[in-house]
C-alpha atoms as a PDB file:
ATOM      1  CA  UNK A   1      15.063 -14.284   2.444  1.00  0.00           C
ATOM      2  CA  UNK A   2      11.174 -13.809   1.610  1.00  0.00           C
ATOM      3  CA  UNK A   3      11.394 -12.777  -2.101  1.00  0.00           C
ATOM      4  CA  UNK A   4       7.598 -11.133  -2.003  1.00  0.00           C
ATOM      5  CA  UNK A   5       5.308 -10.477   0.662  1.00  0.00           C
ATOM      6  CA  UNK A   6       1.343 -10.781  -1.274  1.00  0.00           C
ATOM      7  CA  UNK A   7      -1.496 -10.605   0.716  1.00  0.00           C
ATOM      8  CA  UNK A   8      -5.250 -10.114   0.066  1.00  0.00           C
ATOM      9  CA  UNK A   9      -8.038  -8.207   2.469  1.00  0.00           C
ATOM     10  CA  UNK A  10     -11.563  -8.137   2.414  1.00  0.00           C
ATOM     11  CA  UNK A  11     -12.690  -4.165   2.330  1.00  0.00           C
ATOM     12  CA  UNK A  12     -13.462  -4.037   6.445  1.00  0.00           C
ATOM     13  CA  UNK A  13     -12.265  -1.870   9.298  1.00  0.00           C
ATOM     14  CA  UNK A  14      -9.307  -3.947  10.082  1.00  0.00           C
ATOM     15  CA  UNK A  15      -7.485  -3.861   6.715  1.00  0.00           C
ATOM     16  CA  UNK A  16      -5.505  -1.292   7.382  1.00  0.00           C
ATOM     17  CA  UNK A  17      -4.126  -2.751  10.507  1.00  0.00           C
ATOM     18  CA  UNK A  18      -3.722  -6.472   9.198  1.00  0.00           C
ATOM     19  CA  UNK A  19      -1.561  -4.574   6.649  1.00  0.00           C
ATOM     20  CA  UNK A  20       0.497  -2.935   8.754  1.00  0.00           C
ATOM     21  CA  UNK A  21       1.059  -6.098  10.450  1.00  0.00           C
ATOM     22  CA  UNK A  22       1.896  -8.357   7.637  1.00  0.00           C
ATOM     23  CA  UNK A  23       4.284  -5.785   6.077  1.00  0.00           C
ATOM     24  CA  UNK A  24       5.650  -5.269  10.278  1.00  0.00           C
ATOM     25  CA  UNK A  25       6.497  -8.942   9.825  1.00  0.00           C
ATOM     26  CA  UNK A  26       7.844  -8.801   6.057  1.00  0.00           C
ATOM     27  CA  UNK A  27      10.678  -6.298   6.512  1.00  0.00           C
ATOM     28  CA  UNK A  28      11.639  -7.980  10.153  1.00  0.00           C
ATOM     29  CA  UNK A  29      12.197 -11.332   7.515  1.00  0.00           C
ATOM     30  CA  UNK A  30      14.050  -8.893   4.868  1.00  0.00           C
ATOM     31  CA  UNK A  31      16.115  -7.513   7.622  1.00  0.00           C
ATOM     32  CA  UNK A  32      14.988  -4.239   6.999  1.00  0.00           C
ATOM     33  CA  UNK A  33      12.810  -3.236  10.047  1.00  0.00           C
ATOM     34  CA  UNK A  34      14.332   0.278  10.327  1.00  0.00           C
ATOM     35  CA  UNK A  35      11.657   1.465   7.142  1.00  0.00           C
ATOM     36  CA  UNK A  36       8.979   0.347   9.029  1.00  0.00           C
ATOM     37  CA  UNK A  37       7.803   3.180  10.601  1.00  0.00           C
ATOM     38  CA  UNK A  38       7.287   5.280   7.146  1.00  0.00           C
ATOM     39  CA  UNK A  39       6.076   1.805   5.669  1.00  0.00           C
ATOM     40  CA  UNK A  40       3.669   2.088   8.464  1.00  0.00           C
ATOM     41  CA  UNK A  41       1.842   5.181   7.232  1.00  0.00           C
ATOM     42  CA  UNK A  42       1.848   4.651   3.520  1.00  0.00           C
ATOM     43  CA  UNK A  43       0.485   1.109   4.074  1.00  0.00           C
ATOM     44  CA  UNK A  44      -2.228   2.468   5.935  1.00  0.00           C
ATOM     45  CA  UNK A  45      -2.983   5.129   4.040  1.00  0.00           C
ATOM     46  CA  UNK A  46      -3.252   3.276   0.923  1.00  0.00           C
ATOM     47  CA  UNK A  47      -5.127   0.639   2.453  1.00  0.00           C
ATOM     48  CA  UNK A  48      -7.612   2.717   3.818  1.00  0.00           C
ATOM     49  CA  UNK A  49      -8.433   4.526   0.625  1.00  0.00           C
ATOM     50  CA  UNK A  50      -8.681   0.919  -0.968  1.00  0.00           C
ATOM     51  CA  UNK A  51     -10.906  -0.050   1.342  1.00  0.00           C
ATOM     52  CA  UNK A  52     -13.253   3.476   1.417  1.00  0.00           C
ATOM     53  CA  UNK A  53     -13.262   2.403  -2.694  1.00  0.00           C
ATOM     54  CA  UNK A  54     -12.692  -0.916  -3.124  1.00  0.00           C
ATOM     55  CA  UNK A  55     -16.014  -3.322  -4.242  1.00  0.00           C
ATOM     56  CA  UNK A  56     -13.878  -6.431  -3.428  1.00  0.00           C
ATOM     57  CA  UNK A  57     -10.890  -7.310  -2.045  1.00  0.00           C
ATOM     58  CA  UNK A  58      -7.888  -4.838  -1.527  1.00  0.00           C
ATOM     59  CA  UNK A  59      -4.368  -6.648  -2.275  1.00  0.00           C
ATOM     60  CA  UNK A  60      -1.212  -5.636  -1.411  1.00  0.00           C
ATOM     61  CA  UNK A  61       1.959  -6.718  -2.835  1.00  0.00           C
ATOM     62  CA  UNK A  62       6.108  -5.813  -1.086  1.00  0.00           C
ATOM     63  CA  UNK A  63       9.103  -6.679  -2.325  1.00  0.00           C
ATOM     64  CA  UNK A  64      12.642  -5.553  -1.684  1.00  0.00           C
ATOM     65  CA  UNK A  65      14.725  -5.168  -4.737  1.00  0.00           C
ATOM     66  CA  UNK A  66      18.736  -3.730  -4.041  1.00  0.00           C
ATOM     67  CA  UNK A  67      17.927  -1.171  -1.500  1.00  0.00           C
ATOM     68  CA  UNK A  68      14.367  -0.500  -2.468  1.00  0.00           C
ATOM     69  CA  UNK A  69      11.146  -0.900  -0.956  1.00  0.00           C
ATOM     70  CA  UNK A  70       8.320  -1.740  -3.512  1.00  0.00           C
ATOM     71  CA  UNK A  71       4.809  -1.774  -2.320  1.00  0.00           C
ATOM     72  CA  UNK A  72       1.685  -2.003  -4.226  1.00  0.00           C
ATOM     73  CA  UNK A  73      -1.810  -1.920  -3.475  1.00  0.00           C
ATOM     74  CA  UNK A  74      -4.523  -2.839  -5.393  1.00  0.00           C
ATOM     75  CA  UNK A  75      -8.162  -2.481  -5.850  1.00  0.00           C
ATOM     76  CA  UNK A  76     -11.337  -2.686  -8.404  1.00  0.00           C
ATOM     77  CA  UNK A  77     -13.453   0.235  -6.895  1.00  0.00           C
ATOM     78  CA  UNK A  78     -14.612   3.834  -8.791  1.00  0.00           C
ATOM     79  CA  UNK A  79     -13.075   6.218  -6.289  1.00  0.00           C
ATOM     80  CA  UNK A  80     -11.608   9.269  -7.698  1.00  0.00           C
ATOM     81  CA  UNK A  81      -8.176  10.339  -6.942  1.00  0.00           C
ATOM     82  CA  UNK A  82     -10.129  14.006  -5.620  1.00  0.00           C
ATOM     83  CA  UNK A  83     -11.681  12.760  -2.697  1.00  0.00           C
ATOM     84  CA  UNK A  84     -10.843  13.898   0.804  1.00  0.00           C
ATOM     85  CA  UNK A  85      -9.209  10.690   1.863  1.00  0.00           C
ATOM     86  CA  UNK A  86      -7.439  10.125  -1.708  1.00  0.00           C
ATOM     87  CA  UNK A  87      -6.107  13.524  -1.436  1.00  0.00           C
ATOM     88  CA  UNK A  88      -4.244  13.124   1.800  1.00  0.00           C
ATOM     89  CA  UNK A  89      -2.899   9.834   1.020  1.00  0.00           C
ATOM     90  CA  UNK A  90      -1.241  11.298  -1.833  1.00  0.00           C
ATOM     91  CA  UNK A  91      -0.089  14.481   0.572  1.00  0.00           C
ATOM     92  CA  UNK A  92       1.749  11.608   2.879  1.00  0.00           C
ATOM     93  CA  UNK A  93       2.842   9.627  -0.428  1.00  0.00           C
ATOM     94  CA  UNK A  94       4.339  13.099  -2.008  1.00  0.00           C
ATOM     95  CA  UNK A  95       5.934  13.903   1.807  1.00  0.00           C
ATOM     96  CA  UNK A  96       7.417  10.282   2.874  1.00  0.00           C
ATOM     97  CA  UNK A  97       7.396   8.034  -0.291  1.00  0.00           C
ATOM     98  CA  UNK A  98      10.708   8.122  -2.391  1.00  0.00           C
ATOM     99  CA  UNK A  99       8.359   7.381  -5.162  1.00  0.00           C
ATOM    100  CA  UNK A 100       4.732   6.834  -5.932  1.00  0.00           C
ATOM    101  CA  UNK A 101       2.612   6.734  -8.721  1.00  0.00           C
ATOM    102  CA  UNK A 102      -0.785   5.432  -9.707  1.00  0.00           C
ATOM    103  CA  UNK A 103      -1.632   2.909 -12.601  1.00  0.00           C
ATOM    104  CA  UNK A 104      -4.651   2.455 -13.465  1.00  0.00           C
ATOM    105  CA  UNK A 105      -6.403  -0.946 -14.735  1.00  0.00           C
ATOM    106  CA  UNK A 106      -9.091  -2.390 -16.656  1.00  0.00           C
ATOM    107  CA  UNK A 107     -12.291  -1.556 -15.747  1.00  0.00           C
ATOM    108  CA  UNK A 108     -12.177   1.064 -12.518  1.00  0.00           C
ATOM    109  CA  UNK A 109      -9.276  -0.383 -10.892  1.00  0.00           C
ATOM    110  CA  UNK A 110      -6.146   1.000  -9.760  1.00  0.00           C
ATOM    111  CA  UNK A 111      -2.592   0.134  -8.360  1.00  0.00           C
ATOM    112  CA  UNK A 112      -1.374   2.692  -5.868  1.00  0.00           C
ATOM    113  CA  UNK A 113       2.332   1.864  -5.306  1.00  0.00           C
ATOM    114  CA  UNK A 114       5.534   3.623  -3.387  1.00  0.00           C
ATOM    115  CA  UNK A 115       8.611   3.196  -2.884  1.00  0.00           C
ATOM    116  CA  UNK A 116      10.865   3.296  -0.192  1.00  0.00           C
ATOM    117  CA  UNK A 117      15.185   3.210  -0.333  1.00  0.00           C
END
């Protein structure tokens, strides 16, 4: 079994989709395709609003632990959580997510993280 899945994007257009994809191919290799569909969204979501922030590169992080679903995504950019796109990633996170939070790091940057069981 693939302990982690950690993968880095550049802030472009594609992110979000490369995302998708890599976490697609994670859960496949964890044997847990069925949470990819609601993976799908927050991924993107989170991505996204990396990207729309970030001032380098995005990186996401998945792991399964027991029967959860951990995935984190982080990024060095100003953003505030009140902005249009922040606030409806958060709306999906609060709707589909079992869990979310946000942590936030030195400087401006920020971990946005959910969790799925």
């Amino acid at each position: 079994m693939v302990p982690e899945l950690h993968r880095e994007y550049r802030p472009t257009s594609t992110s979000p989709a490369d995302a998708r994809a890599d976490v697609a191919v994670y859960l496949l290799e964890v044997g847990h395709a069925e949470l990819f569909p609601v993976a799908a969204v927050l991924v993107s979501e989170l991505v996204t609003n990396s990207v729309v922030h970030a001032e380098d590169v995005v990186t996401l992080r998945a792991r399964w632990t027991g029967d959860v679903l951990r995935v984190d995504v982080c990024d060095q950019g100003g953003g505030r959580p009140s902005e249009p796109v922040s606030e409806r990633a958060f709306a999906t996170l609060d709707a589909l997510a079992t869990d979310w939070g946000v942590n936030r790091l030195d400087g401006t940057g920020r971990v946005t993280w959910f969790e799925l069981k």
